[in-house]
PDB file of N, CA and C in Angstrom:
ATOM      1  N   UNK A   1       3.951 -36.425 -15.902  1.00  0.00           N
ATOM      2  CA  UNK A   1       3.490 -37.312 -14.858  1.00  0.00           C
ATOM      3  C   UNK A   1       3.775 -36.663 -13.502  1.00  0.00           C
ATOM      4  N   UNK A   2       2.812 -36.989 -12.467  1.00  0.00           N
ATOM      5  CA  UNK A   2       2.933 -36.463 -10.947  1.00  0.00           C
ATOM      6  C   UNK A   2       3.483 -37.223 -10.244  1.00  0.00           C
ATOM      7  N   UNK A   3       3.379 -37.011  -8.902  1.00  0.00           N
ATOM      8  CA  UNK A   3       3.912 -37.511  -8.055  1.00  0.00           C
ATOM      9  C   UNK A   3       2.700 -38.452  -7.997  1.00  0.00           C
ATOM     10  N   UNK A   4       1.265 -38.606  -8.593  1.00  0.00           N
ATOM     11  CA  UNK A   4       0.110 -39.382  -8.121  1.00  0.00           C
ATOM     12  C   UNK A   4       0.185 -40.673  -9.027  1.00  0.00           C
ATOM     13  N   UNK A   5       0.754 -40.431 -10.525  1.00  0.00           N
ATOM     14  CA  UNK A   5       1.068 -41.575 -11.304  1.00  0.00           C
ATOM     15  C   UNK A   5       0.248 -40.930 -12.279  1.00  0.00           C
ATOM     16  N   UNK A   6       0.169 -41.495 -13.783  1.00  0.00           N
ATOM     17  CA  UNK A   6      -0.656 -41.160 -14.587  1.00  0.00           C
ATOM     18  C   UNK A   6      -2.191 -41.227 -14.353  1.00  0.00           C
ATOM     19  N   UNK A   7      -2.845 -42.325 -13.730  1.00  0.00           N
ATOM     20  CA  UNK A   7      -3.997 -42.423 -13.159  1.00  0.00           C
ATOM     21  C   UNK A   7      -4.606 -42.175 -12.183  1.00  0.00           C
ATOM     22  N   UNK A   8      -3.448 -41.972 -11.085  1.00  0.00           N
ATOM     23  CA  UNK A   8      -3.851 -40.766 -10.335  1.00  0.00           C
ATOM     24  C   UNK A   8      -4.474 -39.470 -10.526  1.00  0.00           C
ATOM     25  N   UNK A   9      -3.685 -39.402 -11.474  1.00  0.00           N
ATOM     26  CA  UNK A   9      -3.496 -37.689 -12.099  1.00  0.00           C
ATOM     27  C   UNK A   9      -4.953 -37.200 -13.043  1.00  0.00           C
ATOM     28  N   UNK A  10      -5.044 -38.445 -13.722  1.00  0.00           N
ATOM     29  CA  UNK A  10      -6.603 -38.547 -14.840  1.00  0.00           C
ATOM     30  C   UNK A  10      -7.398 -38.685 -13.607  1.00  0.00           C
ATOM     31  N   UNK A  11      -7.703 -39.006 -12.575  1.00  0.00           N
ATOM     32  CA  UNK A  11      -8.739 -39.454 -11.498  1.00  0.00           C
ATOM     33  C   UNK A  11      -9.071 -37.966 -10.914  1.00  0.00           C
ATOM     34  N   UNK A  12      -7.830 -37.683 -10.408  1.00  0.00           N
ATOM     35  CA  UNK A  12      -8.078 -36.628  -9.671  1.00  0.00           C
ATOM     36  C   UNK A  12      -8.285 -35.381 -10.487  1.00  0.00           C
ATOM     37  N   UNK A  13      -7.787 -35.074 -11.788  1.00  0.00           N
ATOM     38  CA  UNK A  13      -7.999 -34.145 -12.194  1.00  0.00           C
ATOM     39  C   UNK A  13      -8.805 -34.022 -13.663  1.00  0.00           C
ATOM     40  N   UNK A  14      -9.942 -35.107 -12.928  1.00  0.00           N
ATOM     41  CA  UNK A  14     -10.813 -35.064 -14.312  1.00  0.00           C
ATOM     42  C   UNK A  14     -11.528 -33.937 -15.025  1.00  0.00           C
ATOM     43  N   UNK A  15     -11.484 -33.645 -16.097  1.00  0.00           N
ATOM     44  CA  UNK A  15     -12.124 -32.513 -16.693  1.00  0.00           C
ATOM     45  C   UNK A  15     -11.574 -30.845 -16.164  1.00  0.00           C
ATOM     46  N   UNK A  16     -10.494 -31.380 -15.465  1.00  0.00           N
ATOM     47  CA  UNK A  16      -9.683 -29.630 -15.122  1.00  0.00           C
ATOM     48  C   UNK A  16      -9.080 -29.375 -16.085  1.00  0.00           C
ATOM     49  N   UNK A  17      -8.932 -27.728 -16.536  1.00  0.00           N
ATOM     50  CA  UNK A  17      -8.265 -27.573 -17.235  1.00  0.00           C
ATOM     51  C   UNK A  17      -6.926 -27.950 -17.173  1.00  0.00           C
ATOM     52  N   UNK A  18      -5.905 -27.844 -18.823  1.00  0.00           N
ATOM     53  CA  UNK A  18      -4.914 -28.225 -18.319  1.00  0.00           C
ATOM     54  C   UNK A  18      -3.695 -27.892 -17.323  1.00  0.00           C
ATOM     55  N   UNK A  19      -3.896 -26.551 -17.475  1.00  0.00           N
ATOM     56  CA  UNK A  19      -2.438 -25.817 -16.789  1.00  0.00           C
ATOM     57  C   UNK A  19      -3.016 -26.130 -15.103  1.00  0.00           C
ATOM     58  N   UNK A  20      -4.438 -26.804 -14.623  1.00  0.00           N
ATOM     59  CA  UNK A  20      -4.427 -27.052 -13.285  1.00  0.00           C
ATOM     60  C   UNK A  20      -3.518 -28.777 -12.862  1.00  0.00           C
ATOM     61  N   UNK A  21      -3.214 -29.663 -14.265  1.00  0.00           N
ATOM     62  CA  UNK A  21      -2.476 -30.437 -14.272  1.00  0.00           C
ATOM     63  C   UNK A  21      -1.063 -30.334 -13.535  1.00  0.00           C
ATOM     64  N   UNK A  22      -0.820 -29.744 -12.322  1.00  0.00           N
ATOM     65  CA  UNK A  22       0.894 -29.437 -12.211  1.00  0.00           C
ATOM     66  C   UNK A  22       1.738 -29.886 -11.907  1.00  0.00           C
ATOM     67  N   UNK A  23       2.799 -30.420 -12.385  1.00  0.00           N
ATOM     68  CA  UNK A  23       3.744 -31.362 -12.445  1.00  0.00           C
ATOM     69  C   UNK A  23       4.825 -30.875 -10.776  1.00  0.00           C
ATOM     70  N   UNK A  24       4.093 -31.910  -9.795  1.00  0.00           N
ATOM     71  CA  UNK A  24       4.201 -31.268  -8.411  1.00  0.00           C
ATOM     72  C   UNK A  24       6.028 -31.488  -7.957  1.00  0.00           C
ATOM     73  N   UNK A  25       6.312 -32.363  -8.489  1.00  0.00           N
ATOM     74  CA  UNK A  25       8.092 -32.209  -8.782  1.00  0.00           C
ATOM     75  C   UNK A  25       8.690 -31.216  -9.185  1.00  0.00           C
ATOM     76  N   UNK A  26       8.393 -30.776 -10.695  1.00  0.00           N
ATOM     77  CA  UNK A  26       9.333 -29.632 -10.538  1.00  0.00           C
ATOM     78  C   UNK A  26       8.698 -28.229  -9.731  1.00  0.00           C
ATOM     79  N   UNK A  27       7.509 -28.281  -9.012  1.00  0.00           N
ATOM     80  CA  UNK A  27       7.589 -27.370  -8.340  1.00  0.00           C
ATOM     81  C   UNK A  27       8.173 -27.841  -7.210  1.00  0.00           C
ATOM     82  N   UNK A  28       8.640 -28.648  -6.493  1.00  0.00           N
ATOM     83  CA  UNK A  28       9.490 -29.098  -5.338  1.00  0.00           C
ATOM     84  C   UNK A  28      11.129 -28.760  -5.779  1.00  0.00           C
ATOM     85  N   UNK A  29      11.421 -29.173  -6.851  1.00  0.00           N
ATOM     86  CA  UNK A  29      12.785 -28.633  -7.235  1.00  0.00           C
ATOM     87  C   UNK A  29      12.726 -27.011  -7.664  1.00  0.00           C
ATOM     88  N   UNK A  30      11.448 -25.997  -7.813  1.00  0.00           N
ATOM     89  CA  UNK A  30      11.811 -24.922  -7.956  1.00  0.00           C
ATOM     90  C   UNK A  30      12.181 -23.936  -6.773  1.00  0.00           C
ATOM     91  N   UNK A  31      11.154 -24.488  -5.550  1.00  0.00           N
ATOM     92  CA  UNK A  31      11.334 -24.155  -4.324  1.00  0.00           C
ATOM     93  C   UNK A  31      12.607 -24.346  -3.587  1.00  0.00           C
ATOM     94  N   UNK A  32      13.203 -25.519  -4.087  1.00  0.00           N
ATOM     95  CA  UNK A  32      14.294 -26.169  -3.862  1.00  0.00           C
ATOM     96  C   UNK A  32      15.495 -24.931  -4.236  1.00  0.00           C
ATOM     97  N   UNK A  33      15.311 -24.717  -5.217  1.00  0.00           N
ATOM     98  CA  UNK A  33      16.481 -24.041  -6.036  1.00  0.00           C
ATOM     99  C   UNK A  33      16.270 -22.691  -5.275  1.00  0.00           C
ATOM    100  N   UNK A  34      15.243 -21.870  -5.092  1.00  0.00           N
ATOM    101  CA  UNK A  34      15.269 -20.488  -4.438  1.00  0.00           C
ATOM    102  C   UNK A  34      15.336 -20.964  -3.322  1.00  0.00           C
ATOM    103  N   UNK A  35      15.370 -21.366  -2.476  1.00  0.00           N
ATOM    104  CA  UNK A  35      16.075 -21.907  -0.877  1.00  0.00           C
ATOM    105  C   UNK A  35      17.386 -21.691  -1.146  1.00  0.00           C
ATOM    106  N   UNK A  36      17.881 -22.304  -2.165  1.00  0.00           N
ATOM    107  CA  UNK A  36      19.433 -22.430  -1.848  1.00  0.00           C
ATOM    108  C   UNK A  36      19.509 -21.018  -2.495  1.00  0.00           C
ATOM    109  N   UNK A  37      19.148 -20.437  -3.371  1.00  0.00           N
ATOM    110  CA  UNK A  37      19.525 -19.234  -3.715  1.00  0.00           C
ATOM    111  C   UNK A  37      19.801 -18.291  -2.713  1.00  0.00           C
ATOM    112  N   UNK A  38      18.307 -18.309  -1.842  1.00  0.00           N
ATOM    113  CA  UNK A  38      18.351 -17.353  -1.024  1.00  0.00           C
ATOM    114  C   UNK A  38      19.506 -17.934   0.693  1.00  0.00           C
ATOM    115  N   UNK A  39      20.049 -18.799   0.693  1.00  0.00           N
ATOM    116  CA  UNK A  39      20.804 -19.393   1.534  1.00  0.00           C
ATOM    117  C   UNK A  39      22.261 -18.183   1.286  1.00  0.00           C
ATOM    118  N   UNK A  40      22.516 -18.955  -0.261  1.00  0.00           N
ATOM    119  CA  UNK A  40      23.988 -18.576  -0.647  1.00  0.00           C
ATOM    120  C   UNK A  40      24.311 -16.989  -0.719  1.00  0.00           C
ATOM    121  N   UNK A  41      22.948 -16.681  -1.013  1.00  0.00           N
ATOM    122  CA  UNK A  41      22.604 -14.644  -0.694  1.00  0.00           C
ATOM    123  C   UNK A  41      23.018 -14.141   0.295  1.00  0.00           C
ATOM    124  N   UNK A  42      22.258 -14.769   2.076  1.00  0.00           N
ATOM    125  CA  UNK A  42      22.539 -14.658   2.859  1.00  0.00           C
ATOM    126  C   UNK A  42      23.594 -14.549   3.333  1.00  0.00           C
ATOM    127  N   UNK A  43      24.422 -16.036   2.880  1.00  0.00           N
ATOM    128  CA  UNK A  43      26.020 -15.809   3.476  1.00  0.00           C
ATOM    129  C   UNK A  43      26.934 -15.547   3.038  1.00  0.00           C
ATOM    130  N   UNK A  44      26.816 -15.186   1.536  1.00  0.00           N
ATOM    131  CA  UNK A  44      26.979 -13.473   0.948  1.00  0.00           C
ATOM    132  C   UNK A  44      27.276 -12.572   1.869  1.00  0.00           C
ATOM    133  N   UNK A  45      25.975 -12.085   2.091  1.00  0.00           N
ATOM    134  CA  UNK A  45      25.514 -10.835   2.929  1.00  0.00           C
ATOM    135  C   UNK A  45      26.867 -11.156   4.138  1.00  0.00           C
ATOM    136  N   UNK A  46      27.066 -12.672   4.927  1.00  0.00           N
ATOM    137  CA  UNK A  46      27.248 -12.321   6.127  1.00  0.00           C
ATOM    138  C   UNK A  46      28.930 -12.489   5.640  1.00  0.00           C
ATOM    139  N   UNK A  47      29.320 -13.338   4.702  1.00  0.00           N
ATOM    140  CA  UNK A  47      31.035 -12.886   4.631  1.00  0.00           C
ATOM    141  C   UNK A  47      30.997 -11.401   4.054  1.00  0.00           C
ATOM    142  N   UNK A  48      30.762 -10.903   3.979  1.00  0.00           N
ATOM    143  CA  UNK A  48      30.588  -9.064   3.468  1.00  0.00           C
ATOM    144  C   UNK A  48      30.739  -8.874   5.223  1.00  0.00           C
ATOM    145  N   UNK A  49      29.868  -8.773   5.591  1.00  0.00           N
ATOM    146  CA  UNK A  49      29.637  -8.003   6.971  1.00  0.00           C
ATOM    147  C   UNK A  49      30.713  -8.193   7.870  1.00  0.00           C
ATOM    148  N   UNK A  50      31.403  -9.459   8.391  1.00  0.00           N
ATOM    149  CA  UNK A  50      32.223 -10.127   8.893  1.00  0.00           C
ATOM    150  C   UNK A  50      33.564  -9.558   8.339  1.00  0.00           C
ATOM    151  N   UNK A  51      33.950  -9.375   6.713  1.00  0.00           N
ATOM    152  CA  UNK A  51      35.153  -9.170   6.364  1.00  0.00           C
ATOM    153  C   UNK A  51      35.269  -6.936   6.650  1.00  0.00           C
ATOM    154  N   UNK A  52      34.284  -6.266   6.645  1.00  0.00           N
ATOM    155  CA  UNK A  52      33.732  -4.942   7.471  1.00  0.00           C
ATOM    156  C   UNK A  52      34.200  -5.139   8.566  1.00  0.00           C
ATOM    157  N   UNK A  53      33.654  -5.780   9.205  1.00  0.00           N
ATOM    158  CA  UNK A  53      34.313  -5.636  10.634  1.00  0.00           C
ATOM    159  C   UNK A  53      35.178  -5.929  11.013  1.00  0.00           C
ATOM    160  N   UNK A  54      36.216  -6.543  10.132  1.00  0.00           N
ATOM    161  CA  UNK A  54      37.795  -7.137  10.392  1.00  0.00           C
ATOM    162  C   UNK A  54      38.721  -5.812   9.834  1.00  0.00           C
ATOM    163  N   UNK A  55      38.173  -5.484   8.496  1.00  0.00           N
ATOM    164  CA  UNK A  55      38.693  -3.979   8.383  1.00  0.00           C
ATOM    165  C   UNK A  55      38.693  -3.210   9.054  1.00  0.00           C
ATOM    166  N   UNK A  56      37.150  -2.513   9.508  1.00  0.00           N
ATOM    167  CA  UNK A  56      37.202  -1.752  10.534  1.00  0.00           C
ATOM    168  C   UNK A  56      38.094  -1.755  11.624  1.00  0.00           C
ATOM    169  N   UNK A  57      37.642  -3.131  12.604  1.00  0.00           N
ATOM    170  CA  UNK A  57      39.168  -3.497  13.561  1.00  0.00           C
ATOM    171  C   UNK A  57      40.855  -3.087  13.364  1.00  0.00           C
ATOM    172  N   UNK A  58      41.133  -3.772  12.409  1.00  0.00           N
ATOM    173  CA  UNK A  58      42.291  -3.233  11.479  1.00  0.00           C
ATOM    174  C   UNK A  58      42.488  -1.746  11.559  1.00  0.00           C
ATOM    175  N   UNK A  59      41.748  -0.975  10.907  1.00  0.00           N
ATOM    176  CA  UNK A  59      42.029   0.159  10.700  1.00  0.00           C
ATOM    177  C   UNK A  59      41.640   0.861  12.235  1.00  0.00           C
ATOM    178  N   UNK A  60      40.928   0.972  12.839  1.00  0.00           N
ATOM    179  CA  UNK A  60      41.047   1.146  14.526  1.00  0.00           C
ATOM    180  C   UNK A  60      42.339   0.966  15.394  1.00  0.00           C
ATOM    181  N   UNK A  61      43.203  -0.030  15.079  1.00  0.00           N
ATOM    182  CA  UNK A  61      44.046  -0.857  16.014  1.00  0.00           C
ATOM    183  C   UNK A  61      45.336   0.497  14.920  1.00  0.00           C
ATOM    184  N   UNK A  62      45.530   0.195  13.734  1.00  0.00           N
ATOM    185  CA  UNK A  62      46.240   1.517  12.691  1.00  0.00           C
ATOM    186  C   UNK A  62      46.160   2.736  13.260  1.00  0.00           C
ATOM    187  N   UNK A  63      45.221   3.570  13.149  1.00  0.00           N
ATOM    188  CA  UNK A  63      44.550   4.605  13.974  1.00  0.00           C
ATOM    189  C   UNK A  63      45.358   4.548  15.533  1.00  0.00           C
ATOM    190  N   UNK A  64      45.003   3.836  16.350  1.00  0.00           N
ATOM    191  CA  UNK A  64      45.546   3.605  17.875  1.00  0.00           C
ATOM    192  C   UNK A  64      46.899   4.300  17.708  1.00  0.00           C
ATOM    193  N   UNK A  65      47.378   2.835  17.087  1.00  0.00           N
ATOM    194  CA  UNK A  65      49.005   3.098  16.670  1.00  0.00           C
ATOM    195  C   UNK A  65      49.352   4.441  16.477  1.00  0.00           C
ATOM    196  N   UNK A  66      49.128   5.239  15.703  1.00  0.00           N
ATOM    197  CA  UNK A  66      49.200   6.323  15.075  1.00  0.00           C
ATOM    198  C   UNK A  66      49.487   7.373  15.936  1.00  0.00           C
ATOM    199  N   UNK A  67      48.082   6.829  16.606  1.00  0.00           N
ATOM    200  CA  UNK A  67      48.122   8.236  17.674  1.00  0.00           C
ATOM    201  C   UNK A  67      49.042   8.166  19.036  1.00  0.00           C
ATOM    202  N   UNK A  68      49.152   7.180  19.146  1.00  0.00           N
ATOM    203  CA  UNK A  68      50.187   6.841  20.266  1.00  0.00           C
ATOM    204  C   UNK A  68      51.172   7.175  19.957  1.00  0.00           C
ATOM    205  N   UNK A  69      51.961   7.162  18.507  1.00  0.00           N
ATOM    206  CA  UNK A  69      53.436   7.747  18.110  1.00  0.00           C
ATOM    207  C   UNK A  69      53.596   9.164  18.261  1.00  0.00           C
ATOM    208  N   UNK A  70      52.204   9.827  17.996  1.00  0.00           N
ATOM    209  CA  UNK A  70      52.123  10.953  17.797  1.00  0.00           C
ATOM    210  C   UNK A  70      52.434  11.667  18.987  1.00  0.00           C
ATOM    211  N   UNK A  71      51.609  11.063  20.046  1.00  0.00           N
ATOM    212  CA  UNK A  71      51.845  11.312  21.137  1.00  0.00           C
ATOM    213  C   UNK A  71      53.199  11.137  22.068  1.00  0.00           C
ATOM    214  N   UNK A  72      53.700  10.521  21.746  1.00  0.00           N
ATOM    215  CA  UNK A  72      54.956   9.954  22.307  1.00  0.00           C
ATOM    216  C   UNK A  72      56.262  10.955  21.498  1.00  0.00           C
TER     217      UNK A  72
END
């Protein structure tokens, strides 16, 4: 059944084949689901990038140190 009702669905899609029948819900929940997929990917991507640049920092500020003893 659609989002149109069963008689909706016979009205509007008289004599179409079947696979043009498409059950317009779960394509709203499939779209649904790769949104969030591609969300949780993203901020993936951005705690990766963020926790890089805290290392980097880190190891810069290490480095500093270093060379300042050296120097001294």
């Amino acid at each position: 059944m659609t989002l149109l009702g069963a008689k909706g669905q016979e009205l509007l899609f008289e004599g179409a084949p079947p696979f043009l029948t498409i059950n317009f819900a779960v394509i709203a929940g499939g779209v649904l689901i790769i949104l969030i997929a591609l969300l949780l990917i993203a901020r993936a991507f951005g705690v990766a990038a963020r926790r890089r640049r805290e290392v980097a920092e880190e190891l810069a500020a290490i480095r500093a140190e270093e060379e300042a003893a050296a120097l001294a």
